[in-house]
N, C-alpha and C. Protein backbone atom coordinates (compact mmCIF):
# COMPACT_ATOMS: atom_id res chain seq x y z
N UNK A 1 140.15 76.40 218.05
CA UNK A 1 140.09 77.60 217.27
C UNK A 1 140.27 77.26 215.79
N UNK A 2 139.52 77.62 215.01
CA UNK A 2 139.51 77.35 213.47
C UNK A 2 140.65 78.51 212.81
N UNK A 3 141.37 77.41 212.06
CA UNK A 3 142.46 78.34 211.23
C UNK A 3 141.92 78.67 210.15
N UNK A 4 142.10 80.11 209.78
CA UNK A 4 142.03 80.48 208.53
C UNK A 4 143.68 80.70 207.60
N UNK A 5 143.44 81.00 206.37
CA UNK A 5 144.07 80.83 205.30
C UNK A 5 143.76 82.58 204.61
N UNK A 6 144.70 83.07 204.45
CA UNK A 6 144.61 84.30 203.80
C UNK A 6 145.29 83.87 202.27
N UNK A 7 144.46 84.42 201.12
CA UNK A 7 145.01 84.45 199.88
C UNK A 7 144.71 85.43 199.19
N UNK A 8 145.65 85.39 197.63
CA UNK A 8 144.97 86.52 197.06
C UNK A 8 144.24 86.19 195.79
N UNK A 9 143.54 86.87 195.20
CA UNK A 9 142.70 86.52 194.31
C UNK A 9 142.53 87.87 192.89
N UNK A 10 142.61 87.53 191.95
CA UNK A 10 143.15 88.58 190.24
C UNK A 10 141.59 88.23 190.12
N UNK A 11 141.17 89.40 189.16
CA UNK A 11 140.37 89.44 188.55
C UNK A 11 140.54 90.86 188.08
N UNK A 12 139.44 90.83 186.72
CA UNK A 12 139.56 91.83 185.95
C UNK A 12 138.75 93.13 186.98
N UNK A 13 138.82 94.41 186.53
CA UNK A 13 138.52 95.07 187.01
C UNK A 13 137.09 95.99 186.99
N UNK A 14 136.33 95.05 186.03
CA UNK A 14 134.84 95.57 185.99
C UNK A 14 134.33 94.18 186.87
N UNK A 15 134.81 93.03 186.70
CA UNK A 15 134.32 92.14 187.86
C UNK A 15 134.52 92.45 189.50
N UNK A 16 135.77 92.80 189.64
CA UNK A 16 135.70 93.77 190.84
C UNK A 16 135.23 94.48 191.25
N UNK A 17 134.54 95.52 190.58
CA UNK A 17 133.73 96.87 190.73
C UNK A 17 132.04 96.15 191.10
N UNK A 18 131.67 95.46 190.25
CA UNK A 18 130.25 94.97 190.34
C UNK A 18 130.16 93.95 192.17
N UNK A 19 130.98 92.96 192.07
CA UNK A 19 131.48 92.75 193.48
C UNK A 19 131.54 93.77 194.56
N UNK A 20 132.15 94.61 194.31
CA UNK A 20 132.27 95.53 195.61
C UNK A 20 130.49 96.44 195.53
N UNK A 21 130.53 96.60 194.50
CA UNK A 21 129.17 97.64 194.69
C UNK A 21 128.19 96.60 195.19
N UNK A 22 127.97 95.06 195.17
CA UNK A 22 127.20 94.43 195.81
C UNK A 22 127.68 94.21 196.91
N UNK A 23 128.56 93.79 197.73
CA UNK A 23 129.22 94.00 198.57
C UNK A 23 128.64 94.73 199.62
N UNK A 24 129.46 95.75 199.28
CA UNK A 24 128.78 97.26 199.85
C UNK A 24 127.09 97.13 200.73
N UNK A 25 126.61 97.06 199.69
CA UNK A 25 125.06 97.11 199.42
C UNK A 25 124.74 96.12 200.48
N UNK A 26 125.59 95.00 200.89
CA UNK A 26 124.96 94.00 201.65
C UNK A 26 125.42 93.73 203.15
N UNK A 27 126.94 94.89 203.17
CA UNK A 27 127.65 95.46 204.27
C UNK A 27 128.44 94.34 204.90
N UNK A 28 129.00 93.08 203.71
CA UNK A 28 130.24 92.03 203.50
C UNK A 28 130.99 92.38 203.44
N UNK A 29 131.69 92.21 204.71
CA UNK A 29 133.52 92.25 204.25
C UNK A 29 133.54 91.57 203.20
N UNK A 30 135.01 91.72 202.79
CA UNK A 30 135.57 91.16 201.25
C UNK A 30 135.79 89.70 201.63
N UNK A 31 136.19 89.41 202.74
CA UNK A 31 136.19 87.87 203.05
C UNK A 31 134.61 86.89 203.34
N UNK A 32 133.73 87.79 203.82
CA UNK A 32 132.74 87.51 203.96
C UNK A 32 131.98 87.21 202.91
N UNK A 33 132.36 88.15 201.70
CA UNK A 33 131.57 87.75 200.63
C UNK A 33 132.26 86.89 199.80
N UNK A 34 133.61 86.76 200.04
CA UNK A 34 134.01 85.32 198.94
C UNK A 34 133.29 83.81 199.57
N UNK A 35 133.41 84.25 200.79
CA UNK A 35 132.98 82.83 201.87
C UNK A 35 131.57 82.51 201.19
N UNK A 36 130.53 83.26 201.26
CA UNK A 36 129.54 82.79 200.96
C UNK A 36 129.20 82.53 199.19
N UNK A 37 129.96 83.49 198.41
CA UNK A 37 129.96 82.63 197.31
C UNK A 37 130.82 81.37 196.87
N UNK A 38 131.55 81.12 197.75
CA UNK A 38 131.91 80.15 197.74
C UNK A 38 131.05 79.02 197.99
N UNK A 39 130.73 79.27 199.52
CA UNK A 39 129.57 78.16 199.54
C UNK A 39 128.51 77.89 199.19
N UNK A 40 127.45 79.07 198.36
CA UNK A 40 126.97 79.24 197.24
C UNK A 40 127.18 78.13 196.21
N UNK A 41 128.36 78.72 195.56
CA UNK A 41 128.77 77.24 194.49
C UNK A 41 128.69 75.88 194.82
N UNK A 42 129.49 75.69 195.87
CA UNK A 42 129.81 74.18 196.45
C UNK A 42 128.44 74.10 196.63
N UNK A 43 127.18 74.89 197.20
CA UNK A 43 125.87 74.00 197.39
C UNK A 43 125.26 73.52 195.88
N UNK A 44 125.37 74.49 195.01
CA UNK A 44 124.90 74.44 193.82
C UNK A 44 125.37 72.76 193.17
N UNK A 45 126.85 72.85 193.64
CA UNK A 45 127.07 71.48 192.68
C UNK A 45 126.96 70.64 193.37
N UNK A 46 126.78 71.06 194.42
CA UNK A 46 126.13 69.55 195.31
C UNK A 46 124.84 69.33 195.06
N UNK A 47 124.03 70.39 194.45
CA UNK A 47 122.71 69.86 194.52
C UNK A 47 122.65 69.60 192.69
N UNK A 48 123.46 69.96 192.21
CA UNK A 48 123.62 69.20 190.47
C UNK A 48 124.00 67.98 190.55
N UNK A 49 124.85 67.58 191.58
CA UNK A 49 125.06 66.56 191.42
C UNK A 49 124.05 65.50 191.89
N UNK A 50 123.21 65.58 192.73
CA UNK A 50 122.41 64.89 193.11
C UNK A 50 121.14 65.00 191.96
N UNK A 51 120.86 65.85 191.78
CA UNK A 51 119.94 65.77 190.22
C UNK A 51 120.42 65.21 189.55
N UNK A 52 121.53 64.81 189.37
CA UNK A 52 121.93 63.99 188.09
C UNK A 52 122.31 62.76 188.53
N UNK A 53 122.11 62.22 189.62
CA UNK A 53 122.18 61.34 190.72
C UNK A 53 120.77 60.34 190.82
N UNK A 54 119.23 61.26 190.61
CA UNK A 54 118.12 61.22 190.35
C UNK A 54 117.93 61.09 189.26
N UNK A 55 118.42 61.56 188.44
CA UNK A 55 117.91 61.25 186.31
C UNK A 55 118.59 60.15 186.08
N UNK A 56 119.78 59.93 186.85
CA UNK A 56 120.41 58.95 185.88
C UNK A 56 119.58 57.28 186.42
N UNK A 57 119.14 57.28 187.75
CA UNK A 57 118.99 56.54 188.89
C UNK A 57 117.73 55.97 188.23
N UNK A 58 116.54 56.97 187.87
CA UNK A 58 115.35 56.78 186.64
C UNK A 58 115.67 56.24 185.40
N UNK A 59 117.02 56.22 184.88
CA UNK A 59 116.91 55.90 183.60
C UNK A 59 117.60 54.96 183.68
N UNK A 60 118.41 54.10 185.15
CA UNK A 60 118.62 53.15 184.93
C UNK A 60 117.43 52.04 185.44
N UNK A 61 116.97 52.49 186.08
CA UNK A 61 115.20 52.17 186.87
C UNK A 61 114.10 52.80 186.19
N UNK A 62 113.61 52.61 185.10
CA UNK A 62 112.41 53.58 185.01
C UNK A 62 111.54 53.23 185.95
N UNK A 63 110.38 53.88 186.09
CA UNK A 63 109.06 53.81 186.54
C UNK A 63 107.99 53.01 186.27
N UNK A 64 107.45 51.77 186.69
CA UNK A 64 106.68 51.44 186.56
C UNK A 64 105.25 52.05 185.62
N UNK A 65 105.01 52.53 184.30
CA UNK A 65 103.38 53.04 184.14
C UNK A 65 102.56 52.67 185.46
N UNK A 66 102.27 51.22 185.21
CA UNK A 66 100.94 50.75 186.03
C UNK A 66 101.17 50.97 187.26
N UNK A 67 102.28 50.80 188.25
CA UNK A 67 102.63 51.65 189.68
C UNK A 67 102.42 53.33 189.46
N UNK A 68 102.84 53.75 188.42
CA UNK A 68 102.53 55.62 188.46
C UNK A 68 100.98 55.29 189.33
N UNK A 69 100.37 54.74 187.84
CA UNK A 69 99.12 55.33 187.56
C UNK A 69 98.24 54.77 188.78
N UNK A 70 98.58 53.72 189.43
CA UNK A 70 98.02 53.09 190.25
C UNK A 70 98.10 54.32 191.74
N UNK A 71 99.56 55.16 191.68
CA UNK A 71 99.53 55.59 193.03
C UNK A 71 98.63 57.42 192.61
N UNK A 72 98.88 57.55 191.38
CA UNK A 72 98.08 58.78 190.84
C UNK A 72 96.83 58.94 191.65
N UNK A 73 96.28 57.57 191.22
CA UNK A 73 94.68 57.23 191.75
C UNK A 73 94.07 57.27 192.80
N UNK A 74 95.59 56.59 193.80
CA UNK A 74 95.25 56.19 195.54
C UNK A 74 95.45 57.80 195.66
N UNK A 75 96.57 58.56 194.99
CA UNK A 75 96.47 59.98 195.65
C UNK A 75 95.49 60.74 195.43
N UNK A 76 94.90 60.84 194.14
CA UNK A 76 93.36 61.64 194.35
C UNK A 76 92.29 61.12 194.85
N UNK A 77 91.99 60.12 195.01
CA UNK A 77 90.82 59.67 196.08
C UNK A 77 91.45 59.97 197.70
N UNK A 78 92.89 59.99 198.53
CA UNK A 78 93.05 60.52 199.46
C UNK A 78 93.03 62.46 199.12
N UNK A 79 92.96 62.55 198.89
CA UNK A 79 93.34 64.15 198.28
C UNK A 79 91.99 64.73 198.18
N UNK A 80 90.85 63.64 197.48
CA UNK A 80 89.76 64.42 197.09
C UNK A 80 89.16 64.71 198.34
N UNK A 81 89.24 63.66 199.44
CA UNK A 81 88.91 64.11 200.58
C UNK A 81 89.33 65.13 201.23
N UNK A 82 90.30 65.65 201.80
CA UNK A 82 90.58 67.12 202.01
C UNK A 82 90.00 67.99 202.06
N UNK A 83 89.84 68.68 202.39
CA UNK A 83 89.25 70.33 202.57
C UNK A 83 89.95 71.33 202.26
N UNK A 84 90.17 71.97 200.85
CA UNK A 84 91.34 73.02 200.51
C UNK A 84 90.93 73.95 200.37
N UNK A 85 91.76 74.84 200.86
CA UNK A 85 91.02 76.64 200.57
C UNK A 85 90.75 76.53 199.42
């Protein structure tokens, strides 16, 4: 059985109001909707972090030009073949 954790949580009171009126609207308990913005966030910076995981990964590796341009090429000659709506 998974334990939960009850807490409480302050905020001002026009942030509250906008919360509940979405809330409402989406028929979230109040725990339900912290849960998912919660995990909301945590996906968000998990996926910032991996973008910046990818830029930095390029700029310690750039890209080959002559490999780009070389696979540019192999992809539109496979590509031109295709049949696209």
């Amino acid at each position: 059985m998974r334990k939960t954790v009850k807490f409480a949580v302050s905020m001002g009171e026009e942030e509250f109001r906008a919360m509940e009126a979405i809330r409402k609207k989406t028929g979230l308990t109040r725990s339900a909707f912290v849960r998912d913005a919660f995990r909301a966030w945590r996906e968000s910076r998990r996926r910032e972090a991996a973008k910046k995981a990818y830029v930095d990964g390029y700029r310690r590796v750039p890209e080959d030009p002559a490999l780009a341009e070389g696979l540019a090429a192999a992809s539109a000659k496979v590509l031109a073949g295709e049949d696209w709506p």
